[in-house]
Protein backbone atom coordinates (compact mmCIF):
# COMPACT_ATOMS: atom_id res chain seq x y z
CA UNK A 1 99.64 101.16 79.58
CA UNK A 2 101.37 104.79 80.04
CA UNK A 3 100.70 106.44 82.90
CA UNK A 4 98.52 109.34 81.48
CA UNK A 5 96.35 106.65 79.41
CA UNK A 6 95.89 104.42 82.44
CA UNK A 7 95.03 107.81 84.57
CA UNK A 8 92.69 108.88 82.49
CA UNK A 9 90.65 105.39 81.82
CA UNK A 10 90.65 104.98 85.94
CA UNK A 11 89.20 108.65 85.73
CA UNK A 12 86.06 108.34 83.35
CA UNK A 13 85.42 104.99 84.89
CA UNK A 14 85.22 105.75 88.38
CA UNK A 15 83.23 108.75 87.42
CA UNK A 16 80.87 106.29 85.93
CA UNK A 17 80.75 104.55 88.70
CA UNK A 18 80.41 107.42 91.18
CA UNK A 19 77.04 108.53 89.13
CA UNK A 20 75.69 104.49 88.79
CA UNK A 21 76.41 104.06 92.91
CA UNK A 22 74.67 107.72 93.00
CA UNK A 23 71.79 106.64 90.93
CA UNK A 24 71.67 103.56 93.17
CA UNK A 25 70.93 105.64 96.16
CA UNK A 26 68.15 107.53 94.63
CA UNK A 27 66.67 104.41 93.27
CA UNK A 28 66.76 102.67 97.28
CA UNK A 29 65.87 106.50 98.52
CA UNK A 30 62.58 106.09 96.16
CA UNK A 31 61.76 103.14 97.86
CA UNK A 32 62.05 104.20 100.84
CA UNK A 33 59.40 107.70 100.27
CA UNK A 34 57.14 105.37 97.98
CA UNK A 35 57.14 102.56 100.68
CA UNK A 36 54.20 104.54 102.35
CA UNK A 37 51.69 103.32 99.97
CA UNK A 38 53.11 99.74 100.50
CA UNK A 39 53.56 97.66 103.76
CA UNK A 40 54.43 94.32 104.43
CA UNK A 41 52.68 91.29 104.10
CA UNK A 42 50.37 90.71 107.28
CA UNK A 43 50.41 93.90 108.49
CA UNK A 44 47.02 95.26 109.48
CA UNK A 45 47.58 98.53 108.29
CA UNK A 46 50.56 100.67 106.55
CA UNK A 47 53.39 102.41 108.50
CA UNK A 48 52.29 104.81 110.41
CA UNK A 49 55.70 107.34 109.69
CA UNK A 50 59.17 108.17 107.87
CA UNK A 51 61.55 105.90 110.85
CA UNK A 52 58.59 102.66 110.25
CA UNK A 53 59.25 102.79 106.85
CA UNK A 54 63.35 102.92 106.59
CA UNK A 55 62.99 100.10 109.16
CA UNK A 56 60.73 98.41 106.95
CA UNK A 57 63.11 98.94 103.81
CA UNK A 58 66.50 98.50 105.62
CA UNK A 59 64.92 94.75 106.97
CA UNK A 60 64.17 93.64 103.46
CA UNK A 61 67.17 95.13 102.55
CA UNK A 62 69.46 93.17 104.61
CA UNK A 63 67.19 90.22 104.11
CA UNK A 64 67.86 90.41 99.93
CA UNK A 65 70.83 91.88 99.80
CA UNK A 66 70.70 90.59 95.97
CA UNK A 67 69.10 93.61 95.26
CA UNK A 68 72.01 95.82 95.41
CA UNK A 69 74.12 94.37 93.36
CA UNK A 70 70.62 93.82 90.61
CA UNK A 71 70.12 97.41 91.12
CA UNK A 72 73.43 98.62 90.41
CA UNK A 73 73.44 96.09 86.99
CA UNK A 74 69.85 97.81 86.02
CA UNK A 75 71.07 101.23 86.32
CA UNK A 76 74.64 100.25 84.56
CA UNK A 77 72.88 98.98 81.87
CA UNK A 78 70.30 102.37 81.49
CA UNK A 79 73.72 104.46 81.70
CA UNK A 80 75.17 102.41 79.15
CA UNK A 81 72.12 103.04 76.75
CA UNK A 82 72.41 106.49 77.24
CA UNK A 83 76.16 106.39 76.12
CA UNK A 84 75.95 104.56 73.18
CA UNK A 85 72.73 106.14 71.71
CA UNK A 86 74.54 109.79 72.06
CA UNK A 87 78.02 108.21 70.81
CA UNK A 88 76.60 105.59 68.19
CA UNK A 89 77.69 106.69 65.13
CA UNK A 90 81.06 107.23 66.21
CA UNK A 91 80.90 103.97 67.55
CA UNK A 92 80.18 101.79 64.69
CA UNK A 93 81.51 103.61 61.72
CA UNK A 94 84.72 102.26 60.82
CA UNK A 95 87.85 103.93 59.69
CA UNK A 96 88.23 103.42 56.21
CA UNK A 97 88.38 99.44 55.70
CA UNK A 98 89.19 98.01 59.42
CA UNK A 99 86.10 96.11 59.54
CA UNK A 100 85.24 92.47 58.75
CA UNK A 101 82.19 90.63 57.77
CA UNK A 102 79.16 92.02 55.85
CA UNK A 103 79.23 95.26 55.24
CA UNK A 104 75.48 95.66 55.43
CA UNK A 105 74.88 93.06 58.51
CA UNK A 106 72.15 93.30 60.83
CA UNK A 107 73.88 93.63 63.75
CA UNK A 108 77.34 95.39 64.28
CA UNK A 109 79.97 94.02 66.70
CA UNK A 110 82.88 96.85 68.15
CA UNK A 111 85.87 95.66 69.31
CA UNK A 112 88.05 97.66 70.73
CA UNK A 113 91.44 96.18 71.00
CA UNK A 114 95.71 96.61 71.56
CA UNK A 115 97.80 94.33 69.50
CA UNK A 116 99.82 93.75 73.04
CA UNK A 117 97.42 92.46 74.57
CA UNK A 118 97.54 88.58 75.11
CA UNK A 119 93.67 88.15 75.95
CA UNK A 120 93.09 90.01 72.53
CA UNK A 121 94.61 87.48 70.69
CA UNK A 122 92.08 85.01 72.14
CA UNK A 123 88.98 87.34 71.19
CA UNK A 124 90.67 87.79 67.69
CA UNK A 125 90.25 83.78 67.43
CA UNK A 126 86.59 84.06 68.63
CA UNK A 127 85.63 87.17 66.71
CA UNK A 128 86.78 85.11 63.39
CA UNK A 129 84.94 82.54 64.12
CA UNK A 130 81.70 84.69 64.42
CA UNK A 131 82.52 86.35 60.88
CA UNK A 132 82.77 82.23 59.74
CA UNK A 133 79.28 81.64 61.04
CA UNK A 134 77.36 84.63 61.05
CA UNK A 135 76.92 85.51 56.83
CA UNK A 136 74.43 88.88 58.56
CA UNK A 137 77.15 89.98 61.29
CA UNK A 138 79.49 93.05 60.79
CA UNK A 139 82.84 93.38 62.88
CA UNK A 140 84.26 96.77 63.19
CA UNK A 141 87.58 97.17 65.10
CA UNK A 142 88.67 100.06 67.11
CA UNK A 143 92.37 100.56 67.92
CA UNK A 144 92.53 100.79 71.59
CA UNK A 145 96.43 101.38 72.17
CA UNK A 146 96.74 101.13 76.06
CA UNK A 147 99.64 99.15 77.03
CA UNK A 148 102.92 99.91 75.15
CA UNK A 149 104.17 102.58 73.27
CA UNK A 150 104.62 99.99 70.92
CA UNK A 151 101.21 99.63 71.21
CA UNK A 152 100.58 102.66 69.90
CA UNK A 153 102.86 102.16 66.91
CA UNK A 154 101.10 98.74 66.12
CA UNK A 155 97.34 100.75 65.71
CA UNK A 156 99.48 104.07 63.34
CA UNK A 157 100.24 100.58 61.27
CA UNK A 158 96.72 98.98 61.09
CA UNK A 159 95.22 102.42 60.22
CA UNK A 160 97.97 102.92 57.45
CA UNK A 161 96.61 99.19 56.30
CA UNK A 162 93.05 99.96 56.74
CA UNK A 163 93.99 103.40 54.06
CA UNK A 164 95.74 100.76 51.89
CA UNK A 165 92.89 98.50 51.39
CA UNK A 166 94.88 95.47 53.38
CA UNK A 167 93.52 95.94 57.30
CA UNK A 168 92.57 92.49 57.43
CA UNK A 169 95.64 91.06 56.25
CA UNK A 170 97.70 92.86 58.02
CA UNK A 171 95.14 92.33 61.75
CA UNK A 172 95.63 88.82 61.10
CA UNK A 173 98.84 88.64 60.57
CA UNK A 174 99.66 90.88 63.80
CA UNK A 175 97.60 88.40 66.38
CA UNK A 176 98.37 84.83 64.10
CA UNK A 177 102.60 85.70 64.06
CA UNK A 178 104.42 84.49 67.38
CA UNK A 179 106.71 87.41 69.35
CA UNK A 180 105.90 90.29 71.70
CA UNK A 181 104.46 93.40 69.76
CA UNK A 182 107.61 95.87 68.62
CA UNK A 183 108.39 97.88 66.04
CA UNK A 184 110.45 96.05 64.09
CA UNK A 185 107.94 92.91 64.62
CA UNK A 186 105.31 95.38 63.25
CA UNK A 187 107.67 96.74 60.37
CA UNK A 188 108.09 92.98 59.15
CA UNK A 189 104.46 92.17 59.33
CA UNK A 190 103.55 95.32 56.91
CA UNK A 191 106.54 93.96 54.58
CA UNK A 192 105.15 90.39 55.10
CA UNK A 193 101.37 91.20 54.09
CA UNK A 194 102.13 93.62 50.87
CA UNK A 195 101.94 96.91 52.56
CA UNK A 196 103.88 99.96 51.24
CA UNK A 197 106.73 100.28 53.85
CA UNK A 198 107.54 103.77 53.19
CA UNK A 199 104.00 105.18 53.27
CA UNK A 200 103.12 102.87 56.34
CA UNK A 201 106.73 104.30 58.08
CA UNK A 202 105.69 107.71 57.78
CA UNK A 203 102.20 107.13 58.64
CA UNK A 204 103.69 106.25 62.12
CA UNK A 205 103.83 110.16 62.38
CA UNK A 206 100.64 110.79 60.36
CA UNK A 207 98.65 113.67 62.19
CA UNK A 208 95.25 112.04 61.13
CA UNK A 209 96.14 108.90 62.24
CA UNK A 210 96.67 109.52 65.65
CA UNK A 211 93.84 111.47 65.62
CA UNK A 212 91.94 109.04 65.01
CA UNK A 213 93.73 106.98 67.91
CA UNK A 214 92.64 109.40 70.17
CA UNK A 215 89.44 109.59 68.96
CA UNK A 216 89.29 106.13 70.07
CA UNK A 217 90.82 106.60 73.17
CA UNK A 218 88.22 109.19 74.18
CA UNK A 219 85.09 107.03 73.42
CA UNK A 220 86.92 104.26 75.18
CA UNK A 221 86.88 107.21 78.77
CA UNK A 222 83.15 107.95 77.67
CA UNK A 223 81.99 104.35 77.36
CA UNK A 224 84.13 103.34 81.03
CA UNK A 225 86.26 100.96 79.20
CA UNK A 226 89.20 100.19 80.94
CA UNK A 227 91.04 97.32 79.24
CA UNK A 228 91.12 95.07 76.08
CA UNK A 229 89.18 93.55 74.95
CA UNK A 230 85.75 95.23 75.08
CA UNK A 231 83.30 94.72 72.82
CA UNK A 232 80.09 96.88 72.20
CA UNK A 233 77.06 94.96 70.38
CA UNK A 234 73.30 96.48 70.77
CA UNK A 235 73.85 98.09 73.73
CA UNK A 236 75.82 96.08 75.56
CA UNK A 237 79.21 96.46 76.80
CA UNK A 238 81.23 93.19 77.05
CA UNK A 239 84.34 93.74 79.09
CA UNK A 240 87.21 91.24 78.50
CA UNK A 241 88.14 87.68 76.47
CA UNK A 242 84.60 86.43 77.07
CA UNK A 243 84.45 83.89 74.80
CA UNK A 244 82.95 82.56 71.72
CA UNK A 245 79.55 81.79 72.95
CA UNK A 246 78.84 84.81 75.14
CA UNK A 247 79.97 86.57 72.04
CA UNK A 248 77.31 84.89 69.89
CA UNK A 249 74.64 85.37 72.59
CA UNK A 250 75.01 88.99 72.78
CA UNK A 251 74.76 89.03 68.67
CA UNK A 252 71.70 87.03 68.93
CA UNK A 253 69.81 88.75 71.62
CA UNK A 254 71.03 92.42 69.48
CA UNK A 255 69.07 90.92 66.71
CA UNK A 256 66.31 90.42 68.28
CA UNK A 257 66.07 93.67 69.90
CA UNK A 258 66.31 94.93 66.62
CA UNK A 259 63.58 92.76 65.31
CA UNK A 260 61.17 93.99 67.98
């Protein structure tokens, strides 16, 4: 990851967190003022001022302490719905044909991915598998370039390959073929799976094409991503290789959201 990428993830998601752990406080701060129409059980009549009830809250507080944690996963999960509602078009329209699956599925799974990155290949496995099984599910993928330059030359590729109608071959290829992501590794891939060398070798300088890599890049900061792979389904957020079943739950419990 370069050192202005990896700044700026860190950035957007500690300011995430910074307004979750904020929201926290308000939510614990509302219990507190609201705990005067509530007292605990046994008591023969409510507290009688503002120092009774923090005691109150602080002793059920440090009696659950599971609520913190809930709390903070409740209010995560409201920020993330606000995130993806205002960014979901962006989200799950794909650039030109780097997408898998059924076009008109049900539910839409984003994956936002580096070619470098080892625990991608394992999602790539998992994600196919999903396509295999799921005739209703549509995969679109996101370049998310944040380890190598290289990196970064890898996504100019796929985006070249999604223009020329070959994205999936040429995905495949890059996460099936043995070897550390490089240029030349990616060069032989785009000869291997058809491509046009000479367009894809000037599309490594293509002005739209990294556009659209930073594009990505910035809904990555928005959304707090800050790795690969993440995956965004319903309105979830799915943070690393989390396997082929948590995958599938998430797809199922989207489609039933959207069945509601």
């Amino acid at each position: 990851m370069t050192g202005d990428t990896a700044g700026s993830l860190k950035t957007g998601f500690w300011k995430r967190r910074i307004s979750i752990l904020g929201g926290t406080a308000l939510l614990l701060g509302g219990v507190v003022l609201g705990a005067g129409t509530a007292w605990a059980a046994g008591q023969a009549s409510p507290p009688a001022n503002r120092a009774e009830i923090e005691a109150i809250v602080r002793e059920y507080i440090l009696s659950h302490p599971e609520i913190i944690p809930e709390a903070v996963a409740r209010l995560e999960q409201a920020e993330a719905r606000k995130v993806l509602a205002s960014n979901r078009a962006a989200i799950e329209t794909p650039f030109a044909s780097a997408f898998a699956g059924n076009a008109k599925g049900d539910v839409k799974l984003v994956v936002f991915f580096d070619y470098a990155c080892p625990y991608c290949r394992q999602g790539h496995a998992d994600v196919q598998k999903l396509v295999r099984e799921d005739a209703n599910l549509m995969v679109i993928y996101r370049d998310f370039p944040v380890l190598s330059p290289a990196s970064t030359e890898a996504a100019l590729a796929s985006l070249s390959a999604a223009n020329q109608g070959r994205y999936n071959q040429f995905h495949a290829a890059m996460f099936d073929s043995p070897g550390r992501v490089s240029l030349a590794r990616t060069l032989g891939i785009v000869k291997g799976v058809g491509l046009d060398e000479a367009r894809t070798t000037a599309d490594l300088s293509n002005a739209a094409l990294k556009a659209e890599v930073d594009r990505n890049l910035a809904l990555g900061r928005n959304l707090g991503l800050t790795g690969t792979p993440s995956y965004i389904v319903g309105n979830r957020i799915l943070s690393g290789a989390v396997g082929f079943d948590r995958l599938k739950e998430a797809v199922a419990a989207a489609r039933a959201e959207k069945g509601r």
